[in-house]
C-alpha atoms as a PDB file:
ATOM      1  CA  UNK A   1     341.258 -83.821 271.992  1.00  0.00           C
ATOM      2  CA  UNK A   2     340.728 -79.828 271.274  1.00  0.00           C
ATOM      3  CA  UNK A   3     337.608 -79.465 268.558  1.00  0.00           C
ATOM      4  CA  UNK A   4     338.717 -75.641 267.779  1.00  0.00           C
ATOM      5  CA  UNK A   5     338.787 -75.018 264.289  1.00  0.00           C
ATOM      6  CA  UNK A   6     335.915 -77.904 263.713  1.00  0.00           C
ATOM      7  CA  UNK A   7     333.062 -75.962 263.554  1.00  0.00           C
ATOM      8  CA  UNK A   8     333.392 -73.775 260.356  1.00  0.00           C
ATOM      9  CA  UNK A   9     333.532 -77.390 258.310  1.00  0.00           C
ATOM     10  CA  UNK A  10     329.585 -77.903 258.124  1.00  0.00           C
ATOM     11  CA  UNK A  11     328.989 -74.516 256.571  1.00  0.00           C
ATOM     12  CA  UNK A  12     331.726 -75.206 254.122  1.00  0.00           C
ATOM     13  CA  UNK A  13     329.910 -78.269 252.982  1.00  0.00           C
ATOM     14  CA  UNK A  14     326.789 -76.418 252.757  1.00  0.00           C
ATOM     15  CA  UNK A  15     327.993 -73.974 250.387  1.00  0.00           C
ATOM     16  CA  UNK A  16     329.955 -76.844 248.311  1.00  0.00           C
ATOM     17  CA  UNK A  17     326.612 -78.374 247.854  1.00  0.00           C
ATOM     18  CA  UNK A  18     324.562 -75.498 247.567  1.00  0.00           C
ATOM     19  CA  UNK A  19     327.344 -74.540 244.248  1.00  0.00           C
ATOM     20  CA  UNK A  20     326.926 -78.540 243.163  1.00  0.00           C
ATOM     21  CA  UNK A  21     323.098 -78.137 243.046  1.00  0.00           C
ATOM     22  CA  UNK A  22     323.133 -75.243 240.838  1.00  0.00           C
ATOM     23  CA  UNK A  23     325.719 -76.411 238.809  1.00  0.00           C
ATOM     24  CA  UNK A  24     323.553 -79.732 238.241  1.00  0.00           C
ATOM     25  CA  UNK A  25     320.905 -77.299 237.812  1.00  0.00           C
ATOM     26  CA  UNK A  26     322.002 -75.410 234.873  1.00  0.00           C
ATOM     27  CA  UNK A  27     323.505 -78.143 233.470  1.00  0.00           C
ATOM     28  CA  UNK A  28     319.915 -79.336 233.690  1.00  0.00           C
ATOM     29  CA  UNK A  29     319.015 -75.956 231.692  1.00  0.00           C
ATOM     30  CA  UNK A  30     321.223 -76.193 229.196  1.00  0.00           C
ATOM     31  CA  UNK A  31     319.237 -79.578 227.652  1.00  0.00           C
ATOM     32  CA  UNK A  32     316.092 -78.075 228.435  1.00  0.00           C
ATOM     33  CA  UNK A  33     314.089 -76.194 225.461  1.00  0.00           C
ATOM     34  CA  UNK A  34     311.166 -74.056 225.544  1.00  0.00           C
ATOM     35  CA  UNK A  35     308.051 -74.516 223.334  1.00  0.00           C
ATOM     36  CA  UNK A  36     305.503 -71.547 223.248  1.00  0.00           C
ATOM     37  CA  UNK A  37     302.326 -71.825 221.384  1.00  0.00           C
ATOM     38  CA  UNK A  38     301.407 -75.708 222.224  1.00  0.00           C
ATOM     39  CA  UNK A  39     297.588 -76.305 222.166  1.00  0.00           C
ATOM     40  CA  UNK A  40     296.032 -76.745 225.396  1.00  0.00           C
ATOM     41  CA  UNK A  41     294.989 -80.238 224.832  1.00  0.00           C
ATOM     42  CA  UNK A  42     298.721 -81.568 224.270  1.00  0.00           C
ATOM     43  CA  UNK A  43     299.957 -83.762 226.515  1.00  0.00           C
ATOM     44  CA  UNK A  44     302.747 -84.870 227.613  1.00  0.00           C
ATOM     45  CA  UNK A  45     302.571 -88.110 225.636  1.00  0.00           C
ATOM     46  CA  UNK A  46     302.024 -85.922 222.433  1.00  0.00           C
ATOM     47  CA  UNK A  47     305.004 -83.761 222.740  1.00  0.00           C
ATOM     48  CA  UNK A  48     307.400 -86.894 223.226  1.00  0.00           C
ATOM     49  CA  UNK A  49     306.118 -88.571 219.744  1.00  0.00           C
ATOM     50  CA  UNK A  50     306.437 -85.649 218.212  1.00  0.00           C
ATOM     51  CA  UNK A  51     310.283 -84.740 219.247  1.00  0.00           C
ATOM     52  CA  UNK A  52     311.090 -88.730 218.897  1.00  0.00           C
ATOM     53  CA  UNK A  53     312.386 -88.486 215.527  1.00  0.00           C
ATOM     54  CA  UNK A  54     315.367 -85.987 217.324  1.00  0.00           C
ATOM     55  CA  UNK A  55     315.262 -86.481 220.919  1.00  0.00           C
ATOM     56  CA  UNK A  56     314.281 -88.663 223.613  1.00  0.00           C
ATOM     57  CA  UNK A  57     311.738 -86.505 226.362  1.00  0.00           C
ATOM     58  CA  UNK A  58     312.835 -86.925 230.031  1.00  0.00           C
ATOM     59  CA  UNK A  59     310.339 -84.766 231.622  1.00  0.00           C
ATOM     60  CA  UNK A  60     307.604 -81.557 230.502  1.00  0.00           C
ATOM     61  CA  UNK A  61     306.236 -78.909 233.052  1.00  0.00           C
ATOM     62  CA  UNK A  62     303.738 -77.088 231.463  1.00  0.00           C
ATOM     63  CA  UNK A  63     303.365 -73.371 231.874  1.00  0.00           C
ATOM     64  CA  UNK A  64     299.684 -72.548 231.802  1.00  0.00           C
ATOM     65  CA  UNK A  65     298.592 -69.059 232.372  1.00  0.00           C
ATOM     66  CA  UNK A  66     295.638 -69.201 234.969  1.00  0.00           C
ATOM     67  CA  UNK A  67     295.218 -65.797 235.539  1.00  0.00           C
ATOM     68  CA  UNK A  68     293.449 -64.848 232.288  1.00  0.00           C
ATOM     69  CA  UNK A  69     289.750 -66.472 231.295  1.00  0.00           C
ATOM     70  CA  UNK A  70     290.256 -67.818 227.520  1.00  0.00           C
ATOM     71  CA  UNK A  71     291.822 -71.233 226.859  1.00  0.00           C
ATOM     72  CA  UNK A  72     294.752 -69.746 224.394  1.00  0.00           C
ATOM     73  CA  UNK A  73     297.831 -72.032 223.686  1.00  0.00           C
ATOM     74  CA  UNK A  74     300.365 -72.867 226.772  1.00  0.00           C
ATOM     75  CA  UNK A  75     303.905 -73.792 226.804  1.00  0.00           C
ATOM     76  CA  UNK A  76     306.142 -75.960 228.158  1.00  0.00           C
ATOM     77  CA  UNK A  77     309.807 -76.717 229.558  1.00  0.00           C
ATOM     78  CA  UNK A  78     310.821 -80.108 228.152  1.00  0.00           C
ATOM     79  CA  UNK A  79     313.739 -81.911 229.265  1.00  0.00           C
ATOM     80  CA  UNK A  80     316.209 -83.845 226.500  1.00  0.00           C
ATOM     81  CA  UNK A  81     318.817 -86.538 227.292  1.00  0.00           C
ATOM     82  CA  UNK A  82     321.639 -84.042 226.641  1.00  0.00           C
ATOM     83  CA  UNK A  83     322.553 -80.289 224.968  1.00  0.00           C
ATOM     84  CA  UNK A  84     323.321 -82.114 221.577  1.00  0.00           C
ATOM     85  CA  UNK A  85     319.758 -83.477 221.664  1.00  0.00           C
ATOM     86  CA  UNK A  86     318.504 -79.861 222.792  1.00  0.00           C
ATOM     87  CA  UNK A  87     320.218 -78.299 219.745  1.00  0.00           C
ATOM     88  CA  UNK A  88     318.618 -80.918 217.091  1.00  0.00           C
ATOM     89  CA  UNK A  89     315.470 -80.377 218.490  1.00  0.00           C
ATOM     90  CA  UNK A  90     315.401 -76.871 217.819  1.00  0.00           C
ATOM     91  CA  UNK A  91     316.755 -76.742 214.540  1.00  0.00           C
ATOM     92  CA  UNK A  92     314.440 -79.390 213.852  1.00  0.00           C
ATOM     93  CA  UNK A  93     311.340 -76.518 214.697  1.00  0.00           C
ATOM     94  CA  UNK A  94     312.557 -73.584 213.910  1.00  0.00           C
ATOM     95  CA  UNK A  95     313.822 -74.965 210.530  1.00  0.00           C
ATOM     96  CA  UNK A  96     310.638 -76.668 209.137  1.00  0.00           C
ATOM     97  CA  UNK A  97     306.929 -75.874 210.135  1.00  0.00           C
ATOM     98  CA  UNK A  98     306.204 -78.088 213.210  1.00  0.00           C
ATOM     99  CA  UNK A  99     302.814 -78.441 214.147  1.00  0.00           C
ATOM    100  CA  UNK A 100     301.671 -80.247 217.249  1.00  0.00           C
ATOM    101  CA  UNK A 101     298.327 -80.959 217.990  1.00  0.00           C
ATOM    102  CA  UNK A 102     296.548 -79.350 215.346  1.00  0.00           C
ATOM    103  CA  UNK A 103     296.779 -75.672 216.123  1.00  0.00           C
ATOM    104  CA  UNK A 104     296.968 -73.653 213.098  1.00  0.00           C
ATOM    105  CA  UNK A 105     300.257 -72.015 213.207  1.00  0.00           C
ATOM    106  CA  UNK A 106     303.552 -73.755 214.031  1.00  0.00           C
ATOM    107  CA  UNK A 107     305.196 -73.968 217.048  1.00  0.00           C
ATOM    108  CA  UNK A 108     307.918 -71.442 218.516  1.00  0.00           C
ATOM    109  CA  UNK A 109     310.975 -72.736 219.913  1.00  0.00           C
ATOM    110  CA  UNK A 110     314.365 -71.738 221.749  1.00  0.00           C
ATOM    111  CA  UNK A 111     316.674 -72.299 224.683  1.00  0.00           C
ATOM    112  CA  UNK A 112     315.576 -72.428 227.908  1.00  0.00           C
ATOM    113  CA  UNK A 113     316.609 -69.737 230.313  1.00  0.00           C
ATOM    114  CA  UNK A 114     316.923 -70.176 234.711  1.00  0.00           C
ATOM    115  CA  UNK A 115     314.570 -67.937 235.355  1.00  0.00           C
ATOM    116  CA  UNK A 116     311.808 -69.840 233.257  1.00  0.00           C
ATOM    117  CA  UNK A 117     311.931 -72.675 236.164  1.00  0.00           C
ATOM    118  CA  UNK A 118     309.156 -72.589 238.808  1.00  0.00           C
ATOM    119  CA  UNK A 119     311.759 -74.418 241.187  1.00  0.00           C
ATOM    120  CA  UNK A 120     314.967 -73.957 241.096  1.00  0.00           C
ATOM    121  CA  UNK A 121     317.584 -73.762 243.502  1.00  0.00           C
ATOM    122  CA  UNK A 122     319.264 -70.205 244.605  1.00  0.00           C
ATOM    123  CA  UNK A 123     321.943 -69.301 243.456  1.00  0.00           C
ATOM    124  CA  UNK A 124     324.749 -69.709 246.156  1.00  0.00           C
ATOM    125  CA  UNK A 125     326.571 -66.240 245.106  1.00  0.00           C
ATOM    126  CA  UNK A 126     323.704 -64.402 245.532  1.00  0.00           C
ATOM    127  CA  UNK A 127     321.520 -63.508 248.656  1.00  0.00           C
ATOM    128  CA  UNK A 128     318.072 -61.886 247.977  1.00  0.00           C
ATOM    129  CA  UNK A 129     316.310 -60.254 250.474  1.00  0.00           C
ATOM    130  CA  UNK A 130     312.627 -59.174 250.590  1.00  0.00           C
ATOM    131  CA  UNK A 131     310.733 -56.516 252.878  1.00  0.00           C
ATOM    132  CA  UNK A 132     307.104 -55.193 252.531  1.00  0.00           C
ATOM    133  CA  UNK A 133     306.733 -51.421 251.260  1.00  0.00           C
ATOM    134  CA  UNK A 134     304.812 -48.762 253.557  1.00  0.00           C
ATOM    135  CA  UNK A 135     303.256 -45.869 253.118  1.00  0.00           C
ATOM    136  CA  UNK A 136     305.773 -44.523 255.487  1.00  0.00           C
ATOM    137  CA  UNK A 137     308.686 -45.158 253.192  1.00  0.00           C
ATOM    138  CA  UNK A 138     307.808 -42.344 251.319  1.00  0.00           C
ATOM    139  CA  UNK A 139     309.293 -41.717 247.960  1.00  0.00           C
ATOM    140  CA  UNK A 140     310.498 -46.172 247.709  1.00  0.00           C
ATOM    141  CA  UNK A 141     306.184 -46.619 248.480  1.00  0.00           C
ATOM    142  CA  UNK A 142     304.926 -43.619 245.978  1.00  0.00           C
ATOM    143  CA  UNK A 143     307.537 -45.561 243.429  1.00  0.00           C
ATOM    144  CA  UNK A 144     306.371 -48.943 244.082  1.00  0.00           C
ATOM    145  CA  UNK A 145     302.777 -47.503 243.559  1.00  0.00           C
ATOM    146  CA  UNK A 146     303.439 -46.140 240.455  1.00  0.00           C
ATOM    147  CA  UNK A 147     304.488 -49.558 238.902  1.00  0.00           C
ATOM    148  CA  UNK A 148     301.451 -51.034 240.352  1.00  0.00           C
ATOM    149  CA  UNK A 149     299.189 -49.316 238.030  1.00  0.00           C
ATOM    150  CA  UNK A 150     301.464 -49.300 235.375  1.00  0.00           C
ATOM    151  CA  UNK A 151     300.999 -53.344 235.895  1.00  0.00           C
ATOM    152  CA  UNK A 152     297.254 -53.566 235.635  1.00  0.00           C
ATOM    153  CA  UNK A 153     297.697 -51.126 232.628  1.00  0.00           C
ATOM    154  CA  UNK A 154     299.524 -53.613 231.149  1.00  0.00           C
ATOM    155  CA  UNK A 155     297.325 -56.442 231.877  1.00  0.00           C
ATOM    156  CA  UNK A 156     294.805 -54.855 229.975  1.00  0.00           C
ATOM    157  CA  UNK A 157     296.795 -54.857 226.900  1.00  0.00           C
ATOM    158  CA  UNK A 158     298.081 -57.835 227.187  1.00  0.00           C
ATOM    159  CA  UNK A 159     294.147 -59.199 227.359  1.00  0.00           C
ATOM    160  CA  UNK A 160     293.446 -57.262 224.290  1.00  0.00           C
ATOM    161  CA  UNK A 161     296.755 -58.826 222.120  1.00  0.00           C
ATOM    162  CA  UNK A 162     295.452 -62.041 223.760  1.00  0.00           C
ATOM    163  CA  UNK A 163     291.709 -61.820 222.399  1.00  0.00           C
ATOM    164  CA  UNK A 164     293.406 -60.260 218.758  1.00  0.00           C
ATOM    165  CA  UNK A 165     295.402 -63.827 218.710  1.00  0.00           C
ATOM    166  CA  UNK A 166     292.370 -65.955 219.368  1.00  0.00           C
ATOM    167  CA  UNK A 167     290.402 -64.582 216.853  1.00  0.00           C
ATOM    168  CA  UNK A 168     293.470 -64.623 213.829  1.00  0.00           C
ATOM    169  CA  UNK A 169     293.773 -68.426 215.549  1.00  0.00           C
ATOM    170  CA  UNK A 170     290.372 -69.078 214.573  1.00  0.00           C
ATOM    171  CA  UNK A 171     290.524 -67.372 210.977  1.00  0.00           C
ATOM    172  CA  UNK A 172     293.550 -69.986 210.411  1.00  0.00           C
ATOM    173  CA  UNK A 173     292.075 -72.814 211.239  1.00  0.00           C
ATOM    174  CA  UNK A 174     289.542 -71.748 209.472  1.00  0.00           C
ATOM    175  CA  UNK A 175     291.736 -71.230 205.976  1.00  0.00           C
ATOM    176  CA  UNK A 176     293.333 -74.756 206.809  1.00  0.00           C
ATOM    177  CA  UNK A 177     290.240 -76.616 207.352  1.00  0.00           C
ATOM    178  CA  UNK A 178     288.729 -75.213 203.490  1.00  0.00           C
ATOM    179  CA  UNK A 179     292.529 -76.047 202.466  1.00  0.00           C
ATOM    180  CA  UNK A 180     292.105 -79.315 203.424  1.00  0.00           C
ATOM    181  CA  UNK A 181     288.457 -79.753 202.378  1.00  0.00           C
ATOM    182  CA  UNK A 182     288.993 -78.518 198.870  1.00  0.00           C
ATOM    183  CA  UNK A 183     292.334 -80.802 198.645  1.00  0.00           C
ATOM    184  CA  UNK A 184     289.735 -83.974 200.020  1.00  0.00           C
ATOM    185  CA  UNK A 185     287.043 -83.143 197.187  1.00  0.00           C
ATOM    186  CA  UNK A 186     290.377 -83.295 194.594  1.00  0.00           C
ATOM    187  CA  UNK A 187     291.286 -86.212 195.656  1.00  0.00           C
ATOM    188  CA  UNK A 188     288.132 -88.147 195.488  1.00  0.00           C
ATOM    189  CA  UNK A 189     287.078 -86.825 192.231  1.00  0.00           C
ATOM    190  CA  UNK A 190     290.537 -88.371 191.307  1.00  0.00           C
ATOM    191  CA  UNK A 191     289.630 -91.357 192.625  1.00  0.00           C
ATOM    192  CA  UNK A 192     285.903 -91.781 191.345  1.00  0.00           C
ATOM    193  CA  UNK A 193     287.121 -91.252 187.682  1.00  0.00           C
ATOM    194  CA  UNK A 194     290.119 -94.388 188.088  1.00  0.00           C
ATOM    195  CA  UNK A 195     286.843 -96.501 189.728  1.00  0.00           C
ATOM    196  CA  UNK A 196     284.562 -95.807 186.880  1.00  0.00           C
ATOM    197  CA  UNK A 197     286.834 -96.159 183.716  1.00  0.00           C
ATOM    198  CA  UNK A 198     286.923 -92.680 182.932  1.00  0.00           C
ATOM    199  CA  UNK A 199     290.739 -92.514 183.116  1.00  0.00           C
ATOM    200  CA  UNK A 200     291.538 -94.595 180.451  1.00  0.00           C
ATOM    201  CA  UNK A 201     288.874 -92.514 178.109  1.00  0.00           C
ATOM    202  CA  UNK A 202     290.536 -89.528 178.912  1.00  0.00           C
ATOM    203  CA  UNK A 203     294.069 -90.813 178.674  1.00  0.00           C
ATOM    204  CA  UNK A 204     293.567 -92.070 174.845  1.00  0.00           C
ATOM    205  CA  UNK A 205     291.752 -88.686 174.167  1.00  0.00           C
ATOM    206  CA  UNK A 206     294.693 -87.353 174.960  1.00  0.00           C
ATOM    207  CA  UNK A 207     297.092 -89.370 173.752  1.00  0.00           C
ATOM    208  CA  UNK A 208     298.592 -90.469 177.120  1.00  0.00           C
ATOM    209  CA  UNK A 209     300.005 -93.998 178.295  1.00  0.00           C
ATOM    210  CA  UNK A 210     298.910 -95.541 181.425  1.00  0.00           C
ATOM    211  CA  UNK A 211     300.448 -98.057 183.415  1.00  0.00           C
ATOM    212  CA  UNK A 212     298.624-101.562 183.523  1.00  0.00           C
ATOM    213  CA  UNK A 213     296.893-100.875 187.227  1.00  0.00           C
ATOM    214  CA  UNK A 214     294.682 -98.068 185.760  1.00  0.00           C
END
């Protein structure tokens, strides 16, 4: 039996599964959401109680920026059981202040996007290529050059926004911690005048009735 014509099938399949994949993969985007400014010591753990009044957590990669020396907040892609659950979840955080794991200032939240996946598969419409740049391509090297520097130039600004943050981080929880000290000494002067009877001198001073537990 002749086997011309055959051959083509495999790289049909290929390309069938190769459009699956990325299909299943933005599906996989679209009830994904990304949360910026998570303290570094939440876990994985932590970020599911906190979204299980919404959502139910499948799976968190962190995104933790090695490449700079201070320990500033990190953020993460977490997976949802579908888009509906995505959606709740973020109105749920950008709505109300949502705080997880004590840092000062609320959490940021929004859609996730492809190209915020470390792995992901290619895109089967679209073929990339890469080369190295020499000196001997001329004006393509002197260009790539130029955006070189203007990348470490960068860098250094971004380490100086990144130092300004830390240190309005640390006024914060610095505001919040008085806050809550000065709401602590409120409530147990409250609570040392129902103890020692004073309430109920107070409340006929002025005239006020008290319910029978007082």
């Amino acid at each position: 039996m002749s086997q011309v014509g055959s051959t083509p099938a495999p790289m049909v399949t290929s390309h069938e599964d190769a459009k699956k994949a990325y299909a299943d993969f933005e599906k996989k985007v679209k009830r994904t959401i990304y949360i910026d400014h998570l303290s570094p010591q939440v876990t994985s753990s932590v970020l599911k109680a906190a979204l299980a009044q919404c959502a139910n957590v499948v799976d968190v990669e962190f995104i933790v920026n090695y490449t700079i020396p201070y320990d500033i907040p990190s953020a993460a892609l977490v997976e949802l059981d579908d888009e509906i659950q995505a959606k709740a979840a973020l109105d749920l955080m950008n709505d109300f202040p949502f705080i997880i794991g004590g840092m000062p200032r609320p959490v940021r939240a929004t859609c996730a996007k492809p190209d915020m996946f470390r792995e992901r598969p290619p895109h089967p419409d679209i073929k990339k290529e890469f080369r190295w740049v020499k000196q001997e391509d001329g004006t393509e090297y002197e260009g790539m050059k130029k955006l070189r520097i203007l990348a470490k130039r960068q860098e250094v600004e971004n380490m100086a926004l990144i130092k300004n943050q830390l240190e309005e981080e640390k006024e914060l929880a610095k505001q919040q911690q008085e806050l809550l000290d000065g709401n602590y000494k409120k409530y147990d002067m409250l609570e040392n005048v129902v103890q020692n009877g004073n309430m109920k001198s107070l409340a006929q001073h002025y005239g006020v009735s008290l319910a029978d537990e007082f």
